[in-house]
Structure formats: C-alpha cells, structure tokens
C-alpha atoms as a PDB file:
ATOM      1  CA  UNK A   1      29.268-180.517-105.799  1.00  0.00           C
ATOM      2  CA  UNK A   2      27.455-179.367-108.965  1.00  0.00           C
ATOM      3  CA  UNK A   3      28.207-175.822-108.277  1.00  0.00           C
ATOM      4  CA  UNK A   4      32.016-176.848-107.982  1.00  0.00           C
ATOM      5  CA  UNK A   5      31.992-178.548-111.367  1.00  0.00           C
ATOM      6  CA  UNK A   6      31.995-175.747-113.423  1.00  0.00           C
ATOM      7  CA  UNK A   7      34.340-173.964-111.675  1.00  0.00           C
ATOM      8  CA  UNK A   8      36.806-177.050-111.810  1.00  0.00           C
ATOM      9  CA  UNK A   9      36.291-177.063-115.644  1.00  0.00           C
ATOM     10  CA  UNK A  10      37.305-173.880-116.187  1.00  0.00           C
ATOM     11  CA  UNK A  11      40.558-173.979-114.527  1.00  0.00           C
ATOM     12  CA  UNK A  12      41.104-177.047-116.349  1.00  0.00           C
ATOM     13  CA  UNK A  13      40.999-175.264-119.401  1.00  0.00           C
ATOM     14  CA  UNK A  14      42.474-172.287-117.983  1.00  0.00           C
ATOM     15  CA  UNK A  15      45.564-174.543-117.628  1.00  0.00           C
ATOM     16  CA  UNK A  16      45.080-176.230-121.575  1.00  0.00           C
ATOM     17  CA  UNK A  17      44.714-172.949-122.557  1.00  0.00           C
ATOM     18  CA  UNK A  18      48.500-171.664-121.147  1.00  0.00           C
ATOM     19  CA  UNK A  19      49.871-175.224-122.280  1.00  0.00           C
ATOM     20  CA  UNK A  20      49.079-174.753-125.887  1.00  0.00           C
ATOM     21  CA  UNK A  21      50.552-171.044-125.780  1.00  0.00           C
ATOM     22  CA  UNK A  22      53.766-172.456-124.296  1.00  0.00           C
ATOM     23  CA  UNK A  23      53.998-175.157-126.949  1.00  0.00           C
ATOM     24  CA  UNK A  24      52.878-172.679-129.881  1.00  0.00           C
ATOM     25  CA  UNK A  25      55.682-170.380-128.447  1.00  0.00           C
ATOM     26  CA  UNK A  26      58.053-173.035-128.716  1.00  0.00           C
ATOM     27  CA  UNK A  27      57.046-173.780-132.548  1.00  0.00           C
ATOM     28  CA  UNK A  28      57.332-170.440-132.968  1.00  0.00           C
ATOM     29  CA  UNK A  29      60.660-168.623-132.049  1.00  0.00           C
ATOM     30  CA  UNK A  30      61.290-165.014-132.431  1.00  0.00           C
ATOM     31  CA  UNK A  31      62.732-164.173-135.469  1.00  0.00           C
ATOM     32  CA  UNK A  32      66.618-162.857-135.593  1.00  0.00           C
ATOM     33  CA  UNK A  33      67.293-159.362-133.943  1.00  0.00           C
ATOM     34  CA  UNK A  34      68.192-157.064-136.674  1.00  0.00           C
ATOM     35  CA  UNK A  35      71.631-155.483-136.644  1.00  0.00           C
ATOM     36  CA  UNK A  36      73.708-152.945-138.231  1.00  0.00           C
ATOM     37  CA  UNK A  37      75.993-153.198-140.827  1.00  0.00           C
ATOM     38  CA  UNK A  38      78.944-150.858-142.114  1.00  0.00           C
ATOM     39  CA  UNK A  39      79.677-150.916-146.090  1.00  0.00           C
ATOM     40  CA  UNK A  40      82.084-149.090-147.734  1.00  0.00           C
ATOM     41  CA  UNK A  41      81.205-148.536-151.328  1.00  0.00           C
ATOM     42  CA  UNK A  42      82.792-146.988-154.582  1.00  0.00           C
ATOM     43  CA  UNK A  43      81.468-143.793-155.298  1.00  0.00           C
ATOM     44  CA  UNK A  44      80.134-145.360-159.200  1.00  0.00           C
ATOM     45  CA  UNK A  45      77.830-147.406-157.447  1.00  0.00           C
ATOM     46  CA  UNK A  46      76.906-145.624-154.408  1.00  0.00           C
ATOM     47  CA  UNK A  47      73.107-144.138-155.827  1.00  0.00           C
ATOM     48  CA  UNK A  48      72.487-147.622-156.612  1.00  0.00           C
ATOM     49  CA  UNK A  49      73.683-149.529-153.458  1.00  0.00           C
ATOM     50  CA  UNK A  50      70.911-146.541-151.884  1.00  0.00           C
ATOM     51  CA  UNK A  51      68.449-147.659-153.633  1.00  0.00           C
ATOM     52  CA  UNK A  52      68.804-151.338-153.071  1.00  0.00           C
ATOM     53  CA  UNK A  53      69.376-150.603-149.265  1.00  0.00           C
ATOM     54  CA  UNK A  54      66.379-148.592-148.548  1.00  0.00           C
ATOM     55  CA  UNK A  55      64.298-151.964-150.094  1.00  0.00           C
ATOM     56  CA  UNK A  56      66.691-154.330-147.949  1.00  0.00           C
ATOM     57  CA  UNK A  57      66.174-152.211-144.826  1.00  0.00           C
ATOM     58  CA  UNK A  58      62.043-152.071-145.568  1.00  0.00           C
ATOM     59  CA  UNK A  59      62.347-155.745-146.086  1.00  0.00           C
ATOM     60  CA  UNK A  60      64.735-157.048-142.847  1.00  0.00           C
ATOM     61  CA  UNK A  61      64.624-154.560-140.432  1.00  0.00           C
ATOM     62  CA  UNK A  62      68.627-154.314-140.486  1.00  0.00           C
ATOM     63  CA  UNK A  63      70.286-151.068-140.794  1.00  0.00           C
ATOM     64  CA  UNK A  64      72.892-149.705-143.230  1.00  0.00           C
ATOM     65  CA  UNK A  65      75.147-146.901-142.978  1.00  0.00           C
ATOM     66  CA  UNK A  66      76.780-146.575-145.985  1.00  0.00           C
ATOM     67  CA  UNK A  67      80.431-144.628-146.830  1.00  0.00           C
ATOM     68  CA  UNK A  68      81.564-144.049-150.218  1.00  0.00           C
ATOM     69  CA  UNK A  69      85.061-142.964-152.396  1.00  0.00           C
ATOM     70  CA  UNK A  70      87.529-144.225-154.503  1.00  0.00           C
ATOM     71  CA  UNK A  71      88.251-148.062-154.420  1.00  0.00           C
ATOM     72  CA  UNK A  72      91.962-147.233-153.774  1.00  0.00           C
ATOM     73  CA  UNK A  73      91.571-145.226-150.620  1.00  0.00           C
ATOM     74  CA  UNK A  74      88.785-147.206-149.371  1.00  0.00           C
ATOM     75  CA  UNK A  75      90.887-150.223-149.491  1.00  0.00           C
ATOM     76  CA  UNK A  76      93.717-148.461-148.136  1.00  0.00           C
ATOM     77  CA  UNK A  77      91.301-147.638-145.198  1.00  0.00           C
ATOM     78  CA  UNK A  78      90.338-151.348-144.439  1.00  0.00           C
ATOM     79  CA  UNK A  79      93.886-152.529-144.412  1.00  0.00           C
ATOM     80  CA  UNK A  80      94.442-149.460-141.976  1.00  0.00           C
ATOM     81  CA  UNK A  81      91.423-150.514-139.875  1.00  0.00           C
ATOM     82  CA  UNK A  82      89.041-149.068-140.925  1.00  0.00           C
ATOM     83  CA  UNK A  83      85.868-150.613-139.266  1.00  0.00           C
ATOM     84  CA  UNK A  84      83.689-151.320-142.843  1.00  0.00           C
ATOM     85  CA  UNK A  85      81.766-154.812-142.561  1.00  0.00           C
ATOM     86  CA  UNK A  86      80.970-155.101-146.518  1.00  0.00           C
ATOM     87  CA  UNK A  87      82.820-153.896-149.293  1.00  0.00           C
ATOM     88  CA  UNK A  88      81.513-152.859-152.552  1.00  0.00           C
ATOM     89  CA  UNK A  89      84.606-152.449-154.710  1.00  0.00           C
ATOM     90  CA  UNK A  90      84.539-151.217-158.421  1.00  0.00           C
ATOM     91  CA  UNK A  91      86.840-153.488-159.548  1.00  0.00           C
ATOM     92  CA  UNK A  92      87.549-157.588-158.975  1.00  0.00           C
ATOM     93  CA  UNK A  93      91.591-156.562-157.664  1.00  0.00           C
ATOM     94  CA  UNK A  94      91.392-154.878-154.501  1.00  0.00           C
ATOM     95  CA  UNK A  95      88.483-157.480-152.747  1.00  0.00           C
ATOM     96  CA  UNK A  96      91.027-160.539-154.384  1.00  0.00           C
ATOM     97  CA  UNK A  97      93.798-158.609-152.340  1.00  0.00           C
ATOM     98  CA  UNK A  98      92.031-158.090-149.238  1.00  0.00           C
ATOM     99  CA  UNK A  99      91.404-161.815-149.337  1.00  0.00           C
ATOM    100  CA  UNK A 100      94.613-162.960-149.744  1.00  0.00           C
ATOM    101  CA  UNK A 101      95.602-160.317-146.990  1.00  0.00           C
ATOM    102  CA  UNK A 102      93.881-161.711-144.423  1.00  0.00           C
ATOM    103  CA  UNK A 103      91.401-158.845-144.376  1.00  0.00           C
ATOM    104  CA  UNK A 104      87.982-160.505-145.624  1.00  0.00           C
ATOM    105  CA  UNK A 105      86.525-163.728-145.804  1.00  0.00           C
ATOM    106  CA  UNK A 106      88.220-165.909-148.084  1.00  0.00           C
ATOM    107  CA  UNK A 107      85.286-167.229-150.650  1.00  0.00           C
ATOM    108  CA  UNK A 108      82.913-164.491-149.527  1.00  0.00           C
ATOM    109  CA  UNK A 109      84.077-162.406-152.794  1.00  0.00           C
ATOM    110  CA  UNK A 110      81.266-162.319-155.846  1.00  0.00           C
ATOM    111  CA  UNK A 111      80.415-159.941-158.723  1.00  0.00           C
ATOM    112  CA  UNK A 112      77.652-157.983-158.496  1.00  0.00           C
ATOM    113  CA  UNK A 113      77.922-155.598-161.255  1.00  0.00           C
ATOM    114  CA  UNK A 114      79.682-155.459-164.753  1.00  0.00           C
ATOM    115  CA  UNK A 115      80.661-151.303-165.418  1.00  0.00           C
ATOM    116  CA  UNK A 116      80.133-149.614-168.421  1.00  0.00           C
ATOM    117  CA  UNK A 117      82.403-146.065-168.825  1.00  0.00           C
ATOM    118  CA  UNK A 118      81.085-143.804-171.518  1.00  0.00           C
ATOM    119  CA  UNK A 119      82.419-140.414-172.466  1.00  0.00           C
ATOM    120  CA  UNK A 120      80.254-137.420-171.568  1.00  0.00           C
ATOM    121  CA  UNK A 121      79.018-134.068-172.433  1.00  0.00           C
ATOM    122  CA  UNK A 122      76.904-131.607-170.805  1.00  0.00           C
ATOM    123  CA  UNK A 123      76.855-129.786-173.614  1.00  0.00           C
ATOM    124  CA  UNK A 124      74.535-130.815-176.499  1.00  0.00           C
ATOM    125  CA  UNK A 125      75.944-132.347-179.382  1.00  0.00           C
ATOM    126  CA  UNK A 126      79.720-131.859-177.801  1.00  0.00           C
ATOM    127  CA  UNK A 127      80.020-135.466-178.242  1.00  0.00           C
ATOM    128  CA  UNK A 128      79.542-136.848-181.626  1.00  0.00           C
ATOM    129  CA  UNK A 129      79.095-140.635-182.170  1.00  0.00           C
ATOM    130  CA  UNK A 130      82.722-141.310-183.410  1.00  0.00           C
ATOM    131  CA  UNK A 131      84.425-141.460-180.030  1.00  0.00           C
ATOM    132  CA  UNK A 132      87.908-141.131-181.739  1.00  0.00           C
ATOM    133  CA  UNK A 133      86.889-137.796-183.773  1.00  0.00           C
ATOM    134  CA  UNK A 134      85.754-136.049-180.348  1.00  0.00           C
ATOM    135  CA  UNK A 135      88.445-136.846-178.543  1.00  0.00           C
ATOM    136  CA  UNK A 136      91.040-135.821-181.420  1.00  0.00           C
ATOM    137  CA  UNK A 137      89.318-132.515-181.729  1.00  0.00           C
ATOM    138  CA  UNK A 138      89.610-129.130-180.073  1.00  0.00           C
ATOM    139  CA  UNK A 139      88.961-128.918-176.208  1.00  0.00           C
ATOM    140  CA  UNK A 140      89.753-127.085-172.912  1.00  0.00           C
ATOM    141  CA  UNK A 141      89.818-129.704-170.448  1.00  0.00           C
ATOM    142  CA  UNK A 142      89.211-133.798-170.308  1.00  0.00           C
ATOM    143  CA  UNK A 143      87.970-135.155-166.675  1.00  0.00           C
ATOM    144  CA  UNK A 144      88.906-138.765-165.699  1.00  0.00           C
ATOM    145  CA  UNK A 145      89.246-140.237-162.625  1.00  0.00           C
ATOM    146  CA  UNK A 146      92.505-141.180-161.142  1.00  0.00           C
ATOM    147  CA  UNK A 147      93.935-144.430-162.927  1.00  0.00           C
ATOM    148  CA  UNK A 148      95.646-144.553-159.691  1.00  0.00           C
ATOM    149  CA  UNK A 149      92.898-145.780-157.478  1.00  0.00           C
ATOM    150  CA  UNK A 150      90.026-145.500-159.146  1.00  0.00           C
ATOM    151  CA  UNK A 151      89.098-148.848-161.554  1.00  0.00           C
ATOM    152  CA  UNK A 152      87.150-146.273-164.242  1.00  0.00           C
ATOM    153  CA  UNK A 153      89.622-143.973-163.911  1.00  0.00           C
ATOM    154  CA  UNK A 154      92.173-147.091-165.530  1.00  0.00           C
ATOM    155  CA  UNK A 155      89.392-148.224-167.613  1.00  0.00           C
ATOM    156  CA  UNK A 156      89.797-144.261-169.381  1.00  0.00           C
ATOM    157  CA  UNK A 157      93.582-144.514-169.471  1.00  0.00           C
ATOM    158  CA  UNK A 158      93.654-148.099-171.172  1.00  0.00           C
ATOM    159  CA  UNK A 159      90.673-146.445-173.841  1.00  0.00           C
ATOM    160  CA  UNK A 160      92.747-143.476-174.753  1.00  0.00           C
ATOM    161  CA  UNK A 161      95.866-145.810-175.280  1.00  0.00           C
ATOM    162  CA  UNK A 162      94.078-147.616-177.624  1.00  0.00           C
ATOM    163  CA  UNK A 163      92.811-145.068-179.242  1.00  0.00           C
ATOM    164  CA  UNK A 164      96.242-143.907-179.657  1.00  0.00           C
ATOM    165  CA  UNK A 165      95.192-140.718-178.391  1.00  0.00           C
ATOM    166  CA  UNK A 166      96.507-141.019-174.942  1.00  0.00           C
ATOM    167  CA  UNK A 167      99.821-138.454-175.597  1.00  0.00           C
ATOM    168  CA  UNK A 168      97.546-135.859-177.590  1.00  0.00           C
ATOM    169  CA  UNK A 169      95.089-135.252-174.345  1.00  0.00           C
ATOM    170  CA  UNK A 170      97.193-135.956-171.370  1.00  0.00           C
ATOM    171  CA  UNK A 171      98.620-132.164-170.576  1.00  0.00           C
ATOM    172  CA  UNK A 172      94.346-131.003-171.284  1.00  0.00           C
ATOM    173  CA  UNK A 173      93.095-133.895-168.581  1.00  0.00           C
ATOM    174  CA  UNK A 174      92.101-133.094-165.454  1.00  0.00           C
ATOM    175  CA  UNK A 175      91.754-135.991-162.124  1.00  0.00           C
ATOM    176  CA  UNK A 176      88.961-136.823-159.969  1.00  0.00           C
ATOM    177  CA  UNK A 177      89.993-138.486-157.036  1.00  0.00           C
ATOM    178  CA  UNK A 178      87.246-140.722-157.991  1.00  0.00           C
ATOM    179  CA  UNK A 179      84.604-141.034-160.799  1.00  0.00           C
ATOM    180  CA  UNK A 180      81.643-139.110-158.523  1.00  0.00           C
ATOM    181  CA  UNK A 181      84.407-135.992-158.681  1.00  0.00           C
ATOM    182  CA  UNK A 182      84.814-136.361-162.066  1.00  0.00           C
ATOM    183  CA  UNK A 183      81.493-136.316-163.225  1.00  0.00           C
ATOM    184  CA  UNK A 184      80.990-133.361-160.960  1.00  0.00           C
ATOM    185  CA  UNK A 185      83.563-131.529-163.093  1.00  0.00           C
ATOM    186  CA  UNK A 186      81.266-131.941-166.369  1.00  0.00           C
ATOM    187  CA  UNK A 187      78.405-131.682-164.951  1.00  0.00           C
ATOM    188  CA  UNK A 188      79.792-128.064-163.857  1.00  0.00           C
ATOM    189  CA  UNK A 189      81.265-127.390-167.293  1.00  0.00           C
ATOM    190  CA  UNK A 190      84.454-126.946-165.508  1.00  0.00           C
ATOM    191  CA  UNK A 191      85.577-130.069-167.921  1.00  0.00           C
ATOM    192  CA  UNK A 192      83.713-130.377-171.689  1.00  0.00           C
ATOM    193  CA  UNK A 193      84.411-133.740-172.142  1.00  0.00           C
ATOM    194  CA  UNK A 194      84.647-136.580-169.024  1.00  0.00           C
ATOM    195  CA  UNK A 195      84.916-140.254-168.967  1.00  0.00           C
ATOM    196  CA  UNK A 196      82.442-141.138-166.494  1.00  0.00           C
ATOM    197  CA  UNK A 197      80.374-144.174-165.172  1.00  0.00           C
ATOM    198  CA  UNK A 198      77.034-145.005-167.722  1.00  0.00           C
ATOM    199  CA  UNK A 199      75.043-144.887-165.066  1.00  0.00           C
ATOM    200  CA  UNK A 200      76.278-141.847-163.742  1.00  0.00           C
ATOM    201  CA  UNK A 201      74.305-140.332-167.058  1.00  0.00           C
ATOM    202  CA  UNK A 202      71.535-142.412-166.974  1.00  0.00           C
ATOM    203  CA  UNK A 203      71.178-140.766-163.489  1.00  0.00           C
ATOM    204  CA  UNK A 204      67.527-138.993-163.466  1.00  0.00           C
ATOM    205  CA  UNK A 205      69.127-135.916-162.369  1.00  0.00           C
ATOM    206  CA  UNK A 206      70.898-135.418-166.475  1.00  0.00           C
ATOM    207  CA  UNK A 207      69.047-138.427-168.386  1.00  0.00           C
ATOM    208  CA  UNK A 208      67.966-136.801-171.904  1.00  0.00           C
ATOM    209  CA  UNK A 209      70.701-134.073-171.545  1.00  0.00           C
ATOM    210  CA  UNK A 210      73.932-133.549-172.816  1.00  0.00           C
ATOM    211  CA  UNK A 211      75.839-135.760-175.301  1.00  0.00           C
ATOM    212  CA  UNK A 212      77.529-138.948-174.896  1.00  0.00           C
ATOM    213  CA  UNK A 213      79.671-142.216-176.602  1.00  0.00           C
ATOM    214  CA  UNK A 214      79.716-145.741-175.031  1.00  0.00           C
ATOM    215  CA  UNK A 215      82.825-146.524-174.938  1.00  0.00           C
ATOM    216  CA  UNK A 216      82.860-150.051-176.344  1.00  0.00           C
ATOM    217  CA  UNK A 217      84.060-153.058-173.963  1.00  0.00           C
ATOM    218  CA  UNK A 218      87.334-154.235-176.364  1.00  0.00           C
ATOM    219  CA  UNK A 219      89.049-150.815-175.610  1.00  0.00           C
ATOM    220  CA  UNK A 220      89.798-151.576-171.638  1.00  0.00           C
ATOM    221  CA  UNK A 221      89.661-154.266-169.583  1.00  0.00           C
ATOM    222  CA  UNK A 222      86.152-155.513-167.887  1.00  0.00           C
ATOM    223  CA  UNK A 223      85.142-153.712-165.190  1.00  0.00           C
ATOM    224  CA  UNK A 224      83.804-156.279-163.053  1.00  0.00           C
ATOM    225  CA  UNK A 225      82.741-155.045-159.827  1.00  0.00           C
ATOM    226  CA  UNK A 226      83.006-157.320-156.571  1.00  0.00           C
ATOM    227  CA  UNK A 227      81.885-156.846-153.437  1.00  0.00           C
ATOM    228  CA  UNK A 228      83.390-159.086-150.388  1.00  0.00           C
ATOM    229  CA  UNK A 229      82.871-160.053-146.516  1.00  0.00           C
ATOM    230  CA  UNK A 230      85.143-158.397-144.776  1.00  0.00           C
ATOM    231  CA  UNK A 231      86.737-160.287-141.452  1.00  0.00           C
ATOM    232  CA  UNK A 232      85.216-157.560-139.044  1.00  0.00           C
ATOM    233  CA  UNK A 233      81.788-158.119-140.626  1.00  0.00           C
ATOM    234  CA  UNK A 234      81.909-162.179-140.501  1.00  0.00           C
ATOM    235  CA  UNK A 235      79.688-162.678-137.526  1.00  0.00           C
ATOM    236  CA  UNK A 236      77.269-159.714-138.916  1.00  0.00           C
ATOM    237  CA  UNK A 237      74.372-161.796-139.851  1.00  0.00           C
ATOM    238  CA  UNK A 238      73.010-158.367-141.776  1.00  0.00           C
ATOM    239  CA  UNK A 239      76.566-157.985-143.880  1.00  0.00           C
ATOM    240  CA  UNK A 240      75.789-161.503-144.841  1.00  0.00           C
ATOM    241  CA  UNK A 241      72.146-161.185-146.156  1.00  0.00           C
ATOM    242  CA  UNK A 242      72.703-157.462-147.657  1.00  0.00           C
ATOM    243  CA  UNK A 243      75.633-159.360-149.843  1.00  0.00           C
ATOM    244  CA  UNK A 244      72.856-162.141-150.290  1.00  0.00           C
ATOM    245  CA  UNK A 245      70.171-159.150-151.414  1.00  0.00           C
ATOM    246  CA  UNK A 246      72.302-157.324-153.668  1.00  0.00           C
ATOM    247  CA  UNK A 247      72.021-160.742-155.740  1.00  0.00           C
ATOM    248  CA  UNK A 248      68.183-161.275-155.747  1.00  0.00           C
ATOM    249  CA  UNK A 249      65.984-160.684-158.828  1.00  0.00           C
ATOM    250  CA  UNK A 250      64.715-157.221-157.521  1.00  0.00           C
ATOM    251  CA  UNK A 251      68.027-156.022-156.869  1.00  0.00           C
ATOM    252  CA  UNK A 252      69.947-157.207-160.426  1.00  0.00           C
ATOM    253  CA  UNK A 253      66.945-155.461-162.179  1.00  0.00           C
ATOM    254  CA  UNK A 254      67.629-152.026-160.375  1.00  0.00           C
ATOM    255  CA  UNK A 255      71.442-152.453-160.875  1.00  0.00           C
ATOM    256  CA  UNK A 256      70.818-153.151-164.963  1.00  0.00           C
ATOM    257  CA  UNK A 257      67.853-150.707-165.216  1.00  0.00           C
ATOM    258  CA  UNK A 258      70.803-148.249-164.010  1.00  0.00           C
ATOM    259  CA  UNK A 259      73.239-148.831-166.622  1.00  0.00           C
ATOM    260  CA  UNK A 260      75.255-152.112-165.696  1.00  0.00           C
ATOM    261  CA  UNK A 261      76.023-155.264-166.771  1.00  0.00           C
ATOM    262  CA  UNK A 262      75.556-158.479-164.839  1.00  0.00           C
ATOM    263  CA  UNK A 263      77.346-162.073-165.081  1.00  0.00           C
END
C-alpha cells in the first residue's frame, strides 16, 4: 500500500493540474479573430490614412486594403455598390448624404481631419507671398481639381471668386479629376501654379522645394473631412476600431504633423 500512495498522489494532481488549465482557459478567452476591412479614401488623404494603417495593422492584427480617388466618384461608387466598408471622405457632404441615403450607419459619421489648400510652385520663388499678385500675374497654365467632385477642387473655385480673380484665370486652368492628379500636374511642370492639398507639399518627397501661399481659411468654406460606417461594413468589427484608431492620440499627431487641422 505504500508503494501505491505515491502513485495515487500523482494522478490526483495530474487531475488538479488539468482542472486549473480548464478554469484558467475559461478566464481567459481568445481574443477576437482579426478581419479585413475595405476603405475607400480621398486621394488628399490617402499617404496619411497609409501611414496610420500600417500602425493599426502592427497593432490589431486586422487587415486594410485601401482604394483611393475623388470624393465624388467614390461616393458615386458606394451608392452603385460598390463593396467599401469605411469611407474617408474629404469633405462633411457626401458621408451626411450617404447617411440620409440609407447607405451608412446613421451616427457613425465624425471628423477626422480639418484641410488646408495652399497654392503651389515647383518652381522656386514662382509663388510670392501675396497670393492675389501671383495669381493676377503672367502664367501658362493653373491646375485645380475638379470643383465638381472633388471638395479642394471647390475650396480653389470659392478662393479665386473671392479673390475676384476667378474670370481672369478660368480659360489658363487646367482639371484634375482629383487633387492627387492635380498636384501631379505641378509637380511635372506641366502646370506653374496648382491649388493643391498642404500636405500634399509638406509631403517628404518636395518638402523644402518649390514655392508656395496658404491660402487663408476666410476665402472658402472649411474643409472638414469626415469619414463614416458604411452599412456593408456595420458588422466589421475592424471598420469599427480603424474609425476608432484614426481618432487616438498617435494617429491625430501623424494627421497634424502632415499638414491638417483637427476639431
């Protein structure tokens, strides 16, 4: 009996041993199975939505895939089914629309970002600090984007109108289809001047180069950028917390350390 006794205490705690792993397991659930999410973004904002998303994939394990253009088509895309889970608009109209459409999560819509358009040279010294006195001057070509569907592109409009100077440039302006066109035409030199997105040159690819005027805020109306849940994302637990990341600490200081504003 001795010999047994040993033998009978092990498998005692043998058996403990499993218990408490059971229980500890049961404390202890496994944490939520990443997923994918699908955001459609304007193209103004699209180097800076990479940058937050490779920390917010590092950081959850979700995935992003991300698709970028104008606001206009890319709205005209979601209401045409377009399969986007998160929206990143560049303007506060199209996500209010969507909402009242039926086509994204009614009070799921929040600013994340507060544009800033500034007119831009890639020649030295091309633009001189007197916005006005540039753009009455002598030029080949003006690049905007289209005031159609593209929020900057309005935001250069409204500025030349209250400038006054809207009739002198329009027959020298030529479109983007959306502000990451346009700044490709100055960047080019296939436009001198262009109204294009701050951050767009604050970009590290042209910071220090060229010439440029902020356009100051009274001459257009705010470009307040909102991003919204969109219906075929509202079960995506990763659209949710990537609209949720966008608006932590780390992320605001990457979106102002790029050129925007924030509310």
């Amino acid at each position: 009996m001795g010999a047994e006794e040993p033998k009978r205490r092990a498998r005692m705690a043998g058996g403990l041993s499993g218990c408490l792993s059971v229980f500890v397991l049961c404390l202890c659930p496994p944490s939520a199975a990443a997923e994918e999410v699908r955001v459609a973004v304007a193209t103004n904002f699209a180097a800076t939505l990479g940058e937050i998303v490779t920390n917010f994939e590092r950081d959850t394990g979700h995935a992003v895939v991300v698709s970028s253009g104008s606001s206009g088509a890319i709205y005209a895309q979601i209401r045409h089914g377009a399969p986007f889970d998160v929206f990143f608009s560049a303007d506060a109209m199209r996500p209010k629309r969507l909402e009242e459409e039926g086509f994204a999560v009614c009070g799921s819509r929040r600013t994340y970002a507060v544009g800033r358009l500034t007119l831009w040279s890639a020649t030295p010294g091309a633009v001189k600090e007197d916005g006005r006195s540039t753009l009455s001057g002598h030029f080949e070509h003006l690049a905007m984007a289209n005031p159609g569907t593209a929020p900057y592109g309005a935001a250069s409009k409204q500025t030349l109108q209250a400038l006054g100077l809207w009739n002198h440039v329009r027959d020298r302006i030529v479109q983007g289809e959306n502000i990451g066109q346009t700044f490709q035409f100055v960047v080019s030199h296939n436009a001198r001047l262009g109204f294009v997105a701050l951050s767009q040159a604050l970009h590290s690819s042209v910071r220090g180069t060229g010439s440029r005027w902020d356009v100051p805020a009274h001459l257009h109306a705010p470009l307040r950028q909102q991003a919204v849940l969109l219906v075929n994302g509202r079960h995506n637990a990763a659209a949710t917390a990537l609209l949720d990341y966008v608006q932590e600490e780390q992320s605001r200081t990457i979106i102002e350390r790029v050129g925007y504003g924030i509310e």
